[in-house]
C-alpha atoms as a PDB file:
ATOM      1  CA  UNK A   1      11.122 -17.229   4.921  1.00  0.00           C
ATOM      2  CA  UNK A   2      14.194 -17.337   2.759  1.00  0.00           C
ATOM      3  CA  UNK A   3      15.812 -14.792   4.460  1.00  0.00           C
ATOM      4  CA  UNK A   4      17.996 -14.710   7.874  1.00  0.00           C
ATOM      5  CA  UNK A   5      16.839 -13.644  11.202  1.00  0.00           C
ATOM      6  CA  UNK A   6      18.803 -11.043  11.242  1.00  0.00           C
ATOM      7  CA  UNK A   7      17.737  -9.296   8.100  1.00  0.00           C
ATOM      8  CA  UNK A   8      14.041  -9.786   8.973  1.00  0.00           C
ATOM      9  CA  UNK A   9      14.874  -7.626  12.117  1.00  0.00           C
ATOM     10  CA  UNK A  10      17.058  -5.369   9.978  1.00  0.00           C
ATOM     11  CA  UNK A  11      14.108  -4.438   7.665  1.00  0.00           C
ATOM     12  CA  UNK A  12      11.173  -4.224   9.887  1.00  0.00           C
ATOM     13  CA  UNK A  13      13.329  -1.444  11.744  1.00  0.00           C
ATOM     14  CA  UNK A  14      13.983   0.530   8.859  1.00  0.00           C
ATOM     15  CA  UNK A  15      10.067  -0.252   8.292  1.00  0.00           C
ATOM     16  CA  UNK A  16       9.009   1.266  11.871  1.00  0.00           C
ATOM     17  CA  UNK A  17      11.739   3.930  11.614  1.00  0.00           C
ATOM     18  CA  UNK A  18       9.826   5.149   8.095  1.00  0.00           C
ATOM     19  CA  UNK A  19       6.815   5.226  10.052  1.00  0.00           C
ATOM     20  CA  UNK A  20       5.351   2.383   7.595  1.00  0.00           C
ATOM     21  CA  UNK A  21       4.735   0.152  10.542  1.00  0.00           C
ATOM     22  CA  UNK A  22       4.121   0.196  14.699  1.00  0.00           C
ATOM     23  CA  UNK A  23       4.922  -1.595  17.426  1.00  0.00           C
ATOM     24  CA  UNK A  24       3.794  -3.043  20.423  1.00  0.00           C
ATOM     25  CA  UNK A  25       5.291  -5.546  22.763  1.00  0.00           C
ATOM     26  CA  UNK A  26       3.205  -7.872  24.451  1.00  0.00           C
ATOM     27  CA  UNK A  27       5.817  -9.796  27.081  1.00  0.00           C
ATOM     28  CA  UNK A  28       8.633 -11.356  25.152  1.00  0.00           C
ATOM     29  CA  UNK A  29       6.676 -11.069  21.751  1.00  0.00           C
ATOM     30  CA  UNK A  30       6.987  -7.904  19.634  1.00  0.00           C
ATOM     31  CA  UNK A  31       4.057  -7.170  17.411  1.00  0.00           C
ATOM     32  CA  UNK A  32       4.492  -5.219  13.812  1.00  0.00           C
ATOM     33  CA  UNK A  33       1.192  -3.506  12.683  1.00  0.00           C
ATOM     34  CA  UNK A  34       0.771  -1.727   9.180  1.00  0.00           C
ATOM     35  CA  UNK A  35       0.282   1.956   9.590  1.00  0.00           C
ATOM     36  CA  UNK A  36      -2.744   3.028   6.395  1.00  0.00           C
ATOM     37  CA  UNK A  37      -1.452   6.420   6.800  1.00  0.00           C
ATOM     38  CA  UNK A  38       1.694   7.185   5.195  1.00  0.00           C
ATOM     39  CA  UNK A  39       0.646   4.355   2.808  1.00  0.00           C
ATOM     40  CA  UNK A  40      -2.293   6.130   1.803  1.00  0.00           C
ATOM     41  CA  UNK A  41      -0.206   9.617   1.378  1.00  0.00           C
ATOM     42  CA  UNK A  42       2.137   8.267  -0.759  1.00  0.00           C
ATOM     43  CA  UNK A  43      -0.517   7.035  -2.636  1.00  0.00           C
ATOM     44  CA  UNK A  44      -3.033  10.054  -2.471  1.00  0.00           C
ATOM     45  CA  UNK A  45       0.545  12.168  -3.600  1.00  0.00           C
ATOM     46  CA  UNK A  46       2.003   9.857  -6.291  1.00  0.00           C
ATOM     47  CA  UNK A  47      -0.198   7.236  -7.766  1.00  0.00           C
ATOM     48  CA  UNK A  48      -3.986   8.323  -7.622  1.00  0.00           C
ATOM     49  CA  UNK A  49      -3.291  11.530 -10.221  1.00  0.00           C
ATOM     50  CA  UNK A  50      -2.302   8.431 -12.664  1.00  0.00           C
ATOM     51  CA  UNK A  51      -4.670   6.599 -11.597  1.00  0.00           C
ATOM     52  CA  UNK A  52      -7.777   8.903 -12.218  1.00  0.00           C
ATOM     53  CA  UNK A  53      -7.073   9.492 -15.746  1.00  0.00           C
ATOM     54  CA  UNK A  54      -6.903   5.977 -16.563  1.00  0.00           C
ATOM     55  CA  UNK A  55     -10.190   4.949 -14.845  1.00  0.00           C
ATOM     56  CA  UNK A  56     -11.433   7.739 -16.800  1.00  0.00           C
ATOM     57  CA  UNK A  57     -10.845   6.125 -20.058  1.00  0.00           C
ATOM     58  CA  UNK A  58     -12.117   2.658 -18.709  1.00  0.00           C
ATOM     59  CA  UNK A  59     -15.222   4.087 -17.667  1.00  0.00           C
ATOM     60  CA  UNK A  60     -16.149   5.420 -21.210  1.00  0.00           C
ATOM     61  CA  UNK A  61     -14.993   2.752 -22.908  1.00  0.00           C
ATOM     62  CA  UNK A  62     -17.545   1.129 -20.707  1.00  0.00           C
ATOM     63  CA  UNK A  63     -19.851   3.155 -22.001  1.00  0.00           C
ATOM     64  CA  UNK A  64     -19.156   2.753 -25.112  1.00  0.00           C
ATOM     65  CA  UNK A  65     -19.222  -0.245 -25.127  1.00  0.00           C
ATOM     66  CA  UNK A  66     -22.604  -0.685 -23.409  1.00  0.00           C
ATOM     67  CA  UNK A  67     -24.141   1.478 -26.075  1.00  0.00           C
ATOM     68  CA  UNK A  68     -23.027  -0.298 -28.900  1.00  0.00           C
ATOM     69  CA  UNK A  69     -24.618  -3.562 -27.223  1.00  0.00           C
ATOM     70  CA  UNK A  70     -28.317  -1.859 -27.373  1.00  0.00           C
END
């Protein structure tokens, strides 16, 4: 990586302390796991409202599309 030690350690620990990853220490080794679930709330809460409208208009376009083929 480009970055420093340090600062690796630095940001996964703001990452765990957000709840965004976990932990678990296996001897001298510390594993960092991605936790789904505040992931997925953030985007069930902020991006998935956007998200459904625009899939909306891709789908009939799709349609559309598709009929003007036959």
């Amino acid at each position: 990586m480009d970055m420093k030690r340090q600062s690796v350690i630095q940001h996964l620990g703001l990452l765990e302390q957000a709840n965004l990853i976990s932990t678990h220490r296996r001897g001298r080794e510390k594993l960092h796991f991605i936790n789904p679930v505040p992931l997925y709330e953030v985007y069930a809460r902020w991006i998935r409202k956007f998200e459904e409208g625009r899939l909306g208009l891709l789908h009939d376009l799709k349609q559309e599309l598709e009929r003007n083929e036959k």
